[in-house]
C-alpha atoms as a PDB file:
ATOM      1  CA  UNK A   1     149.685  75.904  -0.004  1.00  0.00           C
ATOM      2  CA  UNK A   2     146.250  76.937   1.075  1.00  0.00           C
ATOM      3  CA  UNK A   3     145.856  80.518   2.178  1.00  0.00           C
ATOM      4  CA  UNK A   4     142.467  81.627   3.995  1.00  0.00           C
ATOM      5  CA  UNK A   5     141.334  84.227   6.690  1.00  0.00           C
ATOM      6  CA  UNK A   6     139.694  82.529   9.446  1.00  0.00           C
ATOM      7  CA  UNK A   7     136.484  84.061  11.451  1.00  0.00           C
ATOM      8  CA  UNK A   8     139.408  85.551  13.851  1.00  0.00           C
ATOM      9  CA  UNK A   9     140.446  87.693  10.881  1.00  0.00           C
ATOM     10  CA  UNK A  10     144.165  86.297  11.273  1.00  0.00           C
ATOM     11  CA  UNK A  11     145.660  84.594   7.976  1.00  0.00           C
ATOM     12  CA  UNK A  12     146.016  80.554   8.045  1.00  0.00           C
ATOM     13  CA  UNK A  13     148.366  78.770   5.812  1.00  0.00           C
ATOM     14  CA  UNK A  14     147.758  75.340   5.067  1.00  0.00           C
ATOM     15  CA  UNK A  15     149.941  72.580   3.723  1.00  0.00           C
ATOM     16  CA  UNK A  16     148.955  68.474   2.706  1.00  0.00           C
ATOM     17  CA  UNK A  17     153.509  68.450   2.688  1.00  0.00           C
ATOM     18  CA  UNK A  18     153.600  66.035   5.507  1.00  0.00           C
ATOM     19  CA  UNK A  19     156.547  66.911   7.443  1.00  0.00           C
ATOM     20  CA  UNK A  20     157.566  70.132   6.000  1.00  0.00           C
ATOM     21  CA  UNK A  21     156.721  72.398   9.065  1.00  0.00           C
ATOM     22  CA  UNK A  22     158.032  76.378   9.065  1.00  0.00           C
ATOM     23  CA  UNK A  23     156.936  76.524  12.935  1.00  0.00           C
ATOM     24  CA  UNK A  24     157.226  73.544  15.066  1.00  0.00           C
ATOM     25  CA  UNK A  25     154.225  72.217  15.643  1.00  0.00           C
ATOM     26  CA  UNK A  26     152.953  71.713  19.222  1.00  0.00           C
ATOM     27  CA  UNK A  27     149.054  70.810  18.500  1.00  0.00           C
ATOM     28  CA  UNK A  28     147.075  68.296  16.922  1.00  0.00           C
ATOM     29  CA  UNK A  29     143.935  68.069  15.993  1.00  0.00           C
ATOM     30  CA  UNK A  30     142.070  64.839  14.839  1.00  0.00           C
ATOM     31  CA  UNK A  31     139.268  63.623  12.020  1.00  0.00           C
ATOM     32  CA  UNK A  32     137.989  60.422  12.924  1.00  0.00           C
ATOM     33  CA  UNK A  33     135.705  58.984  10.700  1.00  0.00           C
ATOM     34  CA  UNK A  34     134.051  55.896  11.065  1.00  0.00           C
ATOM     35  CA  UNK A  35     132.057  54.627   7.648  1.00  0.00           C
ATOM     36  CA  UNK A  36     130.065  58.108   7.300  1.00  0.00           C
ATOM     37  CA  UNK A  37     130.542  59.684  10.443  1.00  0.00           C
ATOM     38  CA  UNK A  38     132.804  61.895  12.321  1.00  0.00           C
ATOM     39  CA  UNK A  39     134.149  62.141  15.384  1.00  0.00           C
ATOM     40  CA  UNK A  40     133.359  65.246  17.529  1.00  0.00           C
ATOM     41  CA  UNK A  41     133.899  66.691  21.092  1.00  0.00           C
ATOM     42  CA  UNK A  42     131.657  68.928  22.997  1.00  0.00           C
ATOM     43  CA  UNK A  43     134.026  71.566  24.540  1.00  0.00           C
ATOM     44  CA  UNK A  44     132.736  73.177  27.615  1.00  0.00           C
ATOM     45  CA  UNK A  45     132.525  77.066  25.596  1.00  0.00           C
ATOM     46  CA  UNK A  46     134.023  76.677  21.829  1.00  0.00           C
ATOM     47  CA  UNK A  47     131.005  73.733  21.145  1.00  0.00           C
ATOM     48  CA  UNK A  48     131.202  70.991  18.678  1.00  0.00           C
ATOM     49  CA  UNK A  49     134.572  70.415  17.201  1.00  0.00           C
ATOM     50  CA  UNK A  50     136.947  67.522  16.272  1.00  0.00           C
ATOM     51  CA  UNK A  51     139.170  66.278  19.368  1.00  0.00           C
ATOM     52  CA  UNK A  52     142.560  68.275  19.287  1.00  0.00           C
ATOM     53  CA  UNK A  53     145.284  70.066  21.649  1.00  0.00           C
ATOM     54  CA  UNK A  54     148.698  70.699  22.881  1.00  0.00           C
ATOM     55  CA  UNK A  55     151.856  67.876  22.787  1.00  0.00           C
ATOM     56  CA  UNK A  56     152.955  66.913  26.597  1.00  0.00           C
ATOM     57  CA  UNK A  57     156.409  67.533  26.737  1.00  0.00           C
ATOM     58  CA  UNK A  58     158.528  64.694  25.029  1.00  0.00           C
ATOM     59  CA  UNK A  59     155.473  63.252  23.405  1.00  0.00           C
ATOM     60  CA  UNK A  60     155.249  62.792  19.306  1.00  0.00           C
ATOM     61  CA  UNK A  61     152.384  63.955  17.062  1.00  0.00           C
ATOM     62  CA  UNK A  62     150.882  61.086  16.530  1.00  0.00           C
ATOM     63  CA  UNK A  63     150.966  60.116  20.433  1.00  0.00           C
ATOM     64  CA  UNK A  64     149.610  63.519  21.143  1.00  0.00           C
ATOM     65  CA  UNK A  65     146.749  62.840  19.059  1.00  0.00           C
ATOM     66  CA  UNK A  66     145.405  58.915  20.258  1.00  0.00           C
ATOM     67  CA  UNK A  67     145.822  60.673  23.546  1.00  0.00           C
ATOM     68  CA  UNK A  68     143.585  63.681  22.822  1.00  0.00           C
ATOM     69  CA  UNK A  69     141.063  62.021  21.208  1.00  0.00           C
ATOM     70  CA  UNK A  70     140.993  59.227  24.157  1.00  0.00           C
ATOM     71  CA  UNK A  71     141.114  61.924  26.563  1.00  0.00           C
ATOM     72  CA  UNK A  72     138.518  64.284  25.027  1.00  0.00           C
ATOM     73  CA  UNK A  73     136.181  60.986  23.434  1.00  0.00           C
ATOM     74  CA  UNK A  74     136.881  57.737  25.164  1.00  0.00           C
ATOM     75  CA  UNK A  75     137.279  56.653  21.600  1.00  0.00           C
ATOM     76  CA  UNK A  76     140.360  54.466  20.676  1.00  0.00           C
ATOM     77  CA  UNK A  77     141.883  54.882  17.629  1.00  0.00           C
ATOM     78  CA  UNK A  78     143.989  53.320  14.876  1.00  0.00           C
ATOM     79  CA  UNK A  79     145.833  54.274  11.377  1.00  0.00           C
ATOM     80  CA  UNK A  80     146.787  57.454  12.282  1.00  0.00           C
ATOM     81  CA  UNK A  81     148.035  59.453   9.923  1.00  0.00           C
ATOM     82  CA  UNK A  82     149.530  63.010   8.428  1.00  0.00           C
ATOM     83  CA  UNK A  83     147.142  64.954   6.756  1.00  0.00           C
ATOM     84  CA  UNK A  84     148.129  68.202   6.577  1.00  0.00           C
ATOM     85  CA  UNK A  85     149.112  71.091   8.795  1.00  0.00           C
ATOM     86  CA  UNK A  86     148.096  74.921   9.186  1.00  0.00           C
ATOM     87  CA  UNK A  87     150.340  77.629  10.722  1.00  0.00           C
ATOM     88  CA  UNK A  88     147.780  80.199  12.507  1.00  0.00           C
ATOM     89  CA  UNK A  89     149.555  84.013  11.921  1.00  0.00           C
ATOM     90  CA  UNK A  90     148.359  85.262  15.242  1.00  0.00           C
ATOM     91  CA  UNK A  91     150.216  87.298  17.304  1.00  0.00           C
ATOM     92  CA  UNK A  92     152.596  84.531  18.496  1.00  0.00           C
ATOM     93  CA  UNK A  93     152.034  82.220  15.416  1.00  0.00           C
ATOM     94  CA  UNK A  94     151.581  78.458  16.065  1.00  0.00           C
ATOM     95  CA  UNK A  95     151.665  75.229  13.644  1.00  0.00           C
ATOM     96  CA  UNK A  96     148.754  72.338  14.515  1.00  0.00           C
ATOM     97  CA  UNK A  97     149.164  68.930  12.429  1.00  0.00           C
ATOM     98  CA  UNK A  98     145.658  67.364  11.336  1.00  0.00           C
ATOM     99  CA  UNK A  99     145.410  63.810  11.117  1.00  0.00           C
ATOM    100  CA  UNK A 100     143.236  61.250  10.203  1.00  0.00           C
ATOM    101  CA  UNK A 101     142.191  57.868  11.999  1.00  0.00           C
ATOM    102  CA  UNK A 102     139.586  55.180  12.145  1.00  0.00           C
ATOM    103  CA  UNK A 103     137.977  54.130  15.186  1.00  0.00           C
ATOM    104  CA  UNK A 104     139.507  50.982  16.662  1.00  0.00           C
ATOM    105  CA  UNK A 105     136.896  50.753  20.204  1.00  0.00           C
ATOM    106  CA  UNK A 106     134.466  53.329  21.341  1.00  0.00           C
ATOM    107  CA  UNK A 107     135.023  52.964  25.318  1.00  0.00           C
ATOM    108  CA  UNK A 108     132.162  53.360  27.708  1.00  0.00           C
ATOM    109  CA  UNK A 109     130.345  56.574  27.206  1.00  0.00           C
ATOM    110  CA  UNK A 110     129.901  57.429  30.522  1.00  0.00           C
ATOM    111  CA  UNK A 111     133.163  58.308  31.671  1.00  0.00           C
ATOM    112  CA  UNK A 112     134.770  61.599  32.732  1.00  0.00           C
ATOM    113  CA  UNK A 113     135.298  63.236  29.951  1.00  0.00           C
ATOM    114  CA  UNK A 114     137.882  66.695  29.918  1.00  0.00           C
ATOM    115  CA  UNK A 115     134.807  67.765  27.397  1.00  0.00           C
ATOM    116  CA  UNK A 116     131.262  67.763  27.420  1.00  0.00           C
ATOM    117  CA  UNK A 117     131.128  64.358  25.658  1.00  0.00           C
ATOM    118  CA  UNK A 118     131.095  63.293  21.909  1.00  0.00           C
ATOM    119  CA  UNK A 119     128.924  62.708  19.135  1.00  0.00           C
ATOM    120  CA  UNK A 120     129.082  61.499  15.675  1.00  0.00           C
ATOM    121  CA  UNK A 121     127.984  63.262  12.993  1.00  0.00           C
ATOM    122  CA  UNK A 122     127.147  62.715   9.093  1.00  0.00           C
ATOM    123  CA  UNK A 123     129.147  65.424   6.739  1.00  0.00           C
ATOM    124  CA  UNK A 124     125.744  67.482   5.906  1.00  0.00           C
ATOM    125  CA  UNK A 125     124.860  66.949  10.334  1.00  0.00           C
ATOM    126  CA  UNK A 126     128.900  68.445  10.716  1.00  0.00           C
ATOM    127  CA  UNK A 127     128.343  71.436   7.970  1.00  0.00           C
ATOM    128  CA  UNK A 128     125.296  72.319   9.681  1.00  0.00           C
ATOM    129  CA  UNK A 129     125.311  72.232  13.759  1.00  0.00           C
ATOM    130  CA  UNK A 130     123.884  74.980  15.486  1.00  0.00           C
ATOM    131  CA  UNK A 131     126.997  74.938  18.289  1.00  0.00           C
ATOM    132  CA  UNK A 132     129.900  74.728  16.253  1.00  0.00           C
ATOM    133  CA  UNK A 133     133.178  75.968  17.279  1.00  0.00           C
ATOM    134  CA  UNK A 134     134.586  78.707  15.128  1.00  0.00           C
ATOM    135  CA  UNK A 135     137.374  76.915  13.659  1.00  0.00           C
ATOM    136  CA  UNK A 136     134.831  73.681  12.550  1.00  0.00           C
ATOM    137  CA  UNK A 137     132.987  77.171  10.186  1.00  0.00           C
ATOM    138  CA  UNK A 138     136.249  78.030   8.344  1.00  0.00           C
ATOM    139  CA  UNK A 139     137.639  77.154   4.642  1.00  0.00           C
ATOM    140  CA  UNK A 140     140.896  75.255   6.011  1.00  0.00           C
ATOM    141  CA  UNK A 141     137.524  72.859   7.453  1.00  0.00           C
ATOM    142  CA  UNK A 142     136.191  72.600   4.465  1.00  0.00           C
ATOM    143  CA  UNK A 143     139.769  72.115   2.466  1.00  0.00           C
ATOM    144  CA  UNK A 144     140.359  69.467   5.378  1.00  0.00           C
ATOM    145  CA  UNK A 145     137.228  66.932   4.755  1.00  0.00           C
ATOM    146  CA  UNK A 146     137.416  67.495   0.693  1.00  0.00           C
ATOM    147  CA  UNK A 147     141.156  66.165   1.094  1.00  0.00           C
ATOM    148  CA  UNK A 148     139.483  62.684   4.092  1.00  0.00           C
ATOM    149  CA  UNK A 149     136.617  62.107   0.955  1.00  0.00           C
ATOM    150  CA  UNK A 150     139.504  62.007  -1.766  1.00  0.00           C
ATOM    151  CA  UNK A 151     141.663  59.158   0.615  1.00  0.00           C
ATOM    152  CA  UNK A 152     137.935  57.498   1.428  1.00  0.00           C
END
């Protein structure tokens, strides 16, 4: 387990135990990396960030997430898989899986996105964008892509 204070100030516990949730989960979030880049969306006020959000009712993880990142990217992906998940201590605590795909077809890019678009983005381009979202700044981040190099 991986223990860190995010830039809310609210405690985040991490675990690469697929499967083993405390919470039920009920978001994803997505790293899609494709040779040496990553996969980002754009939102509208949070900024750059990896594609990510709530299940639809009677919808699995892993459907939740080729959805999101379709939805968010117009990116198709493939080899989706577990990577970890983190249980956010907020006031009404909440459990989001992290996977990990590859990019099977990058759709037209003009198409109406529920984001501002995407981009892809080195490592060192990721660590360092000016309009990151808050949650793309904290240790579980970092912990996340040290744990994508190791299965690279």
């Amino acid at each position: 387990m991986f223990t860190f204070i995010d830039l809310n100030n609210v405690q985040v516990d991490m675990s690469f135990e697929k499967g083993q949730y405390e919470i039920e989960p009920k978001h994803v979030l997505v790293v899609v990396k494709n040779e040496d880049y990553y996969l980002c969306s754009i939102h509208k006020e949070r900024g750059v960030e990896f594609p990510g959000g709530k299940l639809e009712k009677g919808e699995t993880l892993q459907a939740a997430a080729i959805r999101e990142v379709l939805e968010e990217t117009n990116v198709k992906i493939k080899n989706v898989q577990e990577l970890c998940h983190y249980i956010v201590h907020d006031e009404k605590p909440f459990c989001k899986v992290v996977f990990s795909a590859q990019l099977d077809e990058e759709l037209d890019e003009h198409f109406e996105y529920e984001t501002c678009g995407r981009v892809w983005l080195t490592e060192e381009q990721l660590t360092q964008h000016e309009n990151l979202s808050f949650y793309m700044k904290d240790a579980g981040m970092n912990r996340i892509l040290q744990e994508v190099r190791l299965h690279d």
